[in-house]
N, C-alpha and C. Protein backbone atom coordinates (compact mmCIF):
# COMPACT_ATOMS: atom_id res chain seq x y z
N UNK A 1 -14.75 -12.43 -6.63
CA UNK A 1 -14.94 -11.14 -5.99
C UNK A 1 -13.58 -10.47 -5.77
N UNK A 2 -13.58 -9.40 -6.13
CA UNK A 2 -12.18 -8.38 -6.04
C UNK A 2 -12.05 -8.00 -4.23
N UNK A 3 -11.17 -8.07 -3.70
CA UNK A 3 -10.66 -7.74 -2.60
C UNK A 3 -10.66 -6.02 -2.66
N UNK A 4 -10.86 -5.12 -2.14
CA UNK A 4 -10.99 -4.00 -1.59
C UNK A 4 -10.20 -3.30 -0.10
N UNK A 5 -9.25 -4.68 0.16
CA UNK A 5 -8.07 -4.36 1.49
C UNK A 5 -6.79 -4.49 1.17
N UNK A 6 -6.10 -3.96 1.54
CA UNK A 6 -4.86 -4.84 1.68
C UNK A 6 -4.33 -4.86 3.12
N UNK A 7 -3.81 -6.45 3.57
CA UNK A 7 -3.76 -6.72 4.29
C UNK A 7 -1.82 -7.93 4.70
N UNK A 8 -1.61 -7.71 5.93
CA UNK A 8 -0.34 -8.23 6.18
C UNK A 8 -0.04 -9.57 5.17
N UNK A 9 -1.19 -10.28 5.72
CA UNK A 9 -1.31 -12.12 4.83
C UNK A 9 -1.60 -12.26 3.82
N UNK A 10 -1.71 -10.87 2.52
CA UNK A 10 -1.61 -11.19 1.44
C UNK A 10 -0.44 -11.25 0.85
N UNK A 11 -0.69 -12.29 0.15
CA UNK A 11 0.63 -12.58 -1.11
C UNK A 11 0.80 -11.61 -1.71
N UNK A 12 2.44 -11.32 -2.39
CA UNK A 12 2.71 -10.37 -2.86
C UNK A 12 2.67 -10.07 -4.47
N UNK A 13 2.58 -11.16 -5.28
CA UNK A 13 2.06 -11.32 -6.37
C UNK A 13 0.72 -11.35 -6.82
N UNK A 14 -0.46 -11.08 -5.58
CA UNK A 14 -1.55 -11.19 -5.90
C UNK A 14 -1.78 -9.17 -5.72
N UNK A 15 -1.13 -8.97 -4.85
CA UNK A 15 -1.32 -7.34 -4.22
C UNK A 15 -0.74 -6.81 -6.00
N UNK A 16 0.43 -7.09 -6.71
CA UNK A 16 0.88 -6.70 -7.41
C UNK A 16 -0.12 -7.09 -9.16
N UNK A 17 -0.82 -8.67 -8.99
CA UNK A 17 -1.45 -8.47 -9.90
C UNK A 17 -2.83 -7.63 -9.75
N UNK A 18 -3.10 -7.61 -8.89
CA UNK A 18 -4.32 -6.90 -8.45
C UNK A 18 -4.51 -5.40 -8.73
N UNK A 19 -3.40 -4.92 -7.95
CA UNK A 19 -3.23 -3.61 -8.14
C UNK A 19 -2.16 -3.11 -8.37
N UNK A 20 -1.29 -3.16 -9.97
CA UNK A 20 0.00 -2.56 -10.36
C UNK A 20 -0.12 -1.35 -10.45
N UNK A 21 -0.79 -0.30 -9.31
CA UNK A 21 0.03 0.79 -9.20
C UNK A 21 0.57 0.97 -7.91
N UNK A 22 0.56 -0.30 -7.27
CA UNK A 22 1.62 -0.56 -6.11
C UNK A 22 2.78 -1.03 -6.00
N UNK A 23 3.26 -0.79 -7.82
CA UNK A 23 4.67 -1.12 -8.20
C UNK A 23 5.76 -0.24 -7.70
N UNK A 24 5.35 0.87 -7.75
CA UNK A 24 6.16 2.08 -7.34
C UNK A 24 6.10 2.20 -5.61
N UNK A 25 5.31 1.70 -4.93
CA UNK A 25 5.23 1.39 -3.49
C UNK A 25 6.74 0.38 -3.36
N UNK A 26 6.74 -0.77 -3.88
CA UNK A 26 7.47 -1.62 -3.48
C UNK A 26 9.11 -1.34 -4.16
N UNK A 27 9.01 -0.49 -5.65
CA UNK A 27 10.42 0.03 -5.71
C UNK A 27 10.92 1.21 -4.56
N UNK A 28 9.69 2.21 -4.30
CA UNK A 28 10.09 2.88 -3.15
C UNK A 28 11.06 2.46 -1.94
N UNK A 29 10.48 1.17 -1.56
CA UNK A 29 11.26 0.76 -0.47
C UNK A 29 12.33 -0.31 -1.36
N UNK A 30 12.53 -0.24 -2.34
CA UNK A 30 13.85 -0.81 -2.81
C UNK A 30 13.55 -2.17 -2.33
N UNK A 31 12.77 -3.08 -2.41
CA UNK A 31 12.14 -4.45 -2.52
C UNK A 31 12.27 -4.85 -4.33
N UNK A 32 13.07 -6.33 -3.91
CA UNK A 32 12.99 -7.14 -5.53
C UNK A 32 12.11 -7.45 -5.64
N UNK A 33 10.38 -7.16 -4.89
CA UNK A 33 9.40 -7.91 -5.08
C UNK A 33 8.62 -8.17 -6.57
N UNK A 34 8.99 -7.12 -7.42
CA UNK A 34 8.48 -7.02 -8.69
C UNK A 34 9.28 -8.06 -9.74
N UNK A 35 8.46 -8.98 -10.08
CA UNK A 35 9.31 -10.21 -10.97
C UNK A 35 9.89 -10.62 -10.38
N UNK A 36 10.18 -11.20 -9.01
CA UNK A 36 10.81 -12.27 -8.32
C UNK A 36 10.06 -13.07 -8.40
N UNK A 37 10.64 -14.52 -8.36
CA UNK A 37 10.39 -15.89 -8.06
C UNK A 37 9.36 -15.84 -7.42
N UNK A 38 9.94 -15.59 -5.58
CA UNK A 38 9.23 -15.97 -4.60
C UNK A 38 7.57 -15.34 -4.45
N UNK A 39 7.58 -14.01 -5.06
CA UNK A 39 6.66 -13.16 -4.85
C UNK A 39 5.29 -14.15 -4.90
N UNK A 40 5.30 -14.96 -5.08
CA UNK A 40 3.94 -15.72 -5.14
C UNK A 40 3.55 -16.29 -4.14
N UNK A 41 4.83 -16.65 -2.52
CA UNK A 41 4.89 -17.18 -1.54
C UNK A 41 4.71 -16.13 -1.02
N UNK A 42 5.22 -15.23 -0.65
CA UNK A 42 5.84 -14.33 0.05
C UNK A 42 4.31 -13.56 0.31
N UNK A 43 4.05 -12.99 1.49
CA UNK A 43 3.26 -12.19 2.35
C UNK A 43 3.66 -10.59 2.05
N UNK A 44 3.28 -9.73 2.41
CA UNK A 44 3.48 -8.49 2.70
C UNK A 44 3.92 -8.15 3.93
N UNK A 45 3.39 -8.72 5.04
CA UNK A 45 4.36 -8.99 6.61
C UNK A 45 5.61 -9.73 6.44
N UNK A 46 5.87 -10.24 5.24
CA UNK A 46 6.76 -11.42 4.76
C UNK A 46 8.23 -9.86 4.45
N UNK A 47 7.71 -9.14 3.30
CA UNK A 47 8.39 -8.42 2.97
C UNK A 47 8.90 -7.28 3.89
N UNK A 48 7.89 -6.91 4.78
CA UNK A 48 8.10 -5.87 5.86
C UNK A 48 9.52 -6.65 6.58
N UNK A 49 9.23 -7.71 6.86
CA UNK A 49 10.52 -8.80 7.97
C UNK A 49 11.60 -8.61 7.05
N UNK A 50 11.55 -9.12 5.75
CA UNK A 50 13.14 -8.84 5.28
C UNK A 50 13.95 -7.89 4.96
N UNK A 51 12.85 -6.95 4.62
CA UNK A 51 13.27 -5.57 4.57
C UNK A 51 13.68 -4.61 5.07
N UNK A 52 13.31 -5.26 6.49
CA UNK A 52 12.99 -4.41 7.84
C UNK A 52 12.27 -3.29 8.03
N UNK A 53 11.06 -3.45 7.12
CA UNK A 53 10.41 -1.79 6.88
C UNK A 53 9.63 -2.21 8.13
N UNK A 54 9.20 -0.57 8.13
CA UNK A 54 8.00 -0.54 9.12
C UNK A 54 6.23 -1.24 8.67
N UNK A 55 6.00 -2.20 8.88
CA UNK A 55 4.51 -2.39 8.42
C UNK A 55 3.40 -1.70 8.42
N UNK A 56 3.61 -0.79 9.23
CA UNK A 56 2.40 0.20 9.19
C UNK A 56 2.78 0.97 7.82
N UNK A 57 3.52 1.49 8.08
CA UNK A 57 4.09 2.37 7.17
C UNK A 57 4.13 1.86 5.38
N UNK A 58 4.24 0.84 5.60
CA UNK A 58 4.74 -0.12 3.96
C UNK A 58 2.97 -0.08 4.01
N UNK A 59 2.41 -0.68 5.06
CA UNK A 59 0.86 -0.89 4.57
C UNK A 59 -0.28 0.44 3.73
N UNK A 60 -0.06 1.58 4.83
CA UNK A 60 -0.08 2.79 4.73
C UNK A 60 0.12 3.18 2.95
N UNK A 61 1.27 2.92 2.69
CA UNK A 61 1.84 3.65 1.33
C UNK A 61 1.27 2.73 0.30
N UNK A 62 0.94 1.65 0.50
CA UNK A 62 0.59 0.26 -0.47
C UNK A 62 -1.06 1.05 -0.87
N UNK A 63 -1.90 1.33 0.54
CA UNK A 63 -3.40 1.55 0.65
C UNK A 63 -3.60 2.76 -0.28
N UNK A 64 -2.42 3.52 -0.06
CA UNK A 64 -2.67 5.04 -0.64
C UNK A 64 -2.28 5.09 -2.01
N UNK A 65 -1.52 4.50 -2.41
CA UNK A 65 -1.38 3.91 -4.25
C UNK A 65 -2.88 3.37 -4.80
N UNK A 66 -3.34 2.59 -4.17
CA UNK A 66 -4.74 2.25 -4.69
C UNK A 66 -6.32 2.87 -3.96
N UNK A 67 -5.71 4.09 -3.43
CA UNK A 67 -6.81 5.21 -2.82
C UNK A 67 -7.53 4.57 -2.00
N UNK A 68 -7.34 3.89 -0.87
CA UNK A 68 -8.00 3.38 -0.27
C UNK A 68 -7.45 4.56 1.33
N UNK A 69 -8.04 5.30 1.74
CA UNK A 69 -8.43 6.03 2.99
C UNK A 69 -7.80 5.43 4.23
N UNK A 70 -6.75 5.77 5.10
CA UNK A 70 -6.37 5.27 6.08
C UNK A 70 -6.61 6.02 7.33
N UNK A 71 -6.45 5.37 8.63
CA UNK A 71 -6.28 5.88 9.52
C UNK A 71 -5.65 7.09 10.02
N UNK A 72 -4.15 6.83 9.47
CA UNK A 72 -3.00 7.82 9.65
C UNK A 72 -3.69 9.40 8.54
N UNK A 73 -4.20 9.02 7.78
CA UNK A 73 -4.66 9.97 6.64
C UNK A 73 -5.82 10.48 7.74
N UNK A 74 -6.69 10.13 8.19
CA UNK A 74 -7.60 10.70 8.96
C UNK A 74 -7.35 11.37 10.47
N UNK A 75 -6.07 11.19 10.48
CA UNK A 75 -5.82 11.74 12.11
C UNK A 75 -4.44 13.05 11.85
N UNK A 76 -3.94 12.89 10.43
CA UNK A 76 -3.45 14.10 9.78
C UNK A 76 -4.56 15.70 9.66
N UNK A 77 -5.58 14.93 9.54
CA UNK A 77 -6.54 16.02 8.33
C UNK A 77 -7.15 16.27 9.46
N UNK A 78 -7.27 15.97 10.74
CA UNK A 78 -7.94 16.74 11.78
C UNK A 78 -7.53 17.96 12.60
């Protein structure tokens, strides 16, 4: 079954095989996550910590590459 979230505790090689048009999400924030090693360990709360991004924000931009409707998107448009 295909996942339909993305979420802090997913791996980052699975977010990326899953959905590569969240490649340009993760060069955005200037993350080596694309073809690194680790990316297969590594979380998305994983990447927010080293990066020091904001998680909402990294989550936010990840959801909206693969059109998935957010919160922040719904409290804009009101």
């Amino acid at each position: 079954m295909t996942k339909t979230e993305i979420t802090p505790t997913m791996i980052v090689a699975d977010v990326l095989a899953q959905w590569p048009q969240t490649i340009p999400v993760f060069h955005k924030y200037q993350t080596a996550c694309v073809g690194c090693d680790i990316a297969p360990f590594d979380t998305l709360a994983d990447v927010a910590r080293i990066y020091e991004l904001d998680l909402e924000q990294f989550l936010h931009d990840l959801k909206e590459a693969i059109g998935i409707s957010t919160t922040k998107d719904f409290e804009n448009n009101v």
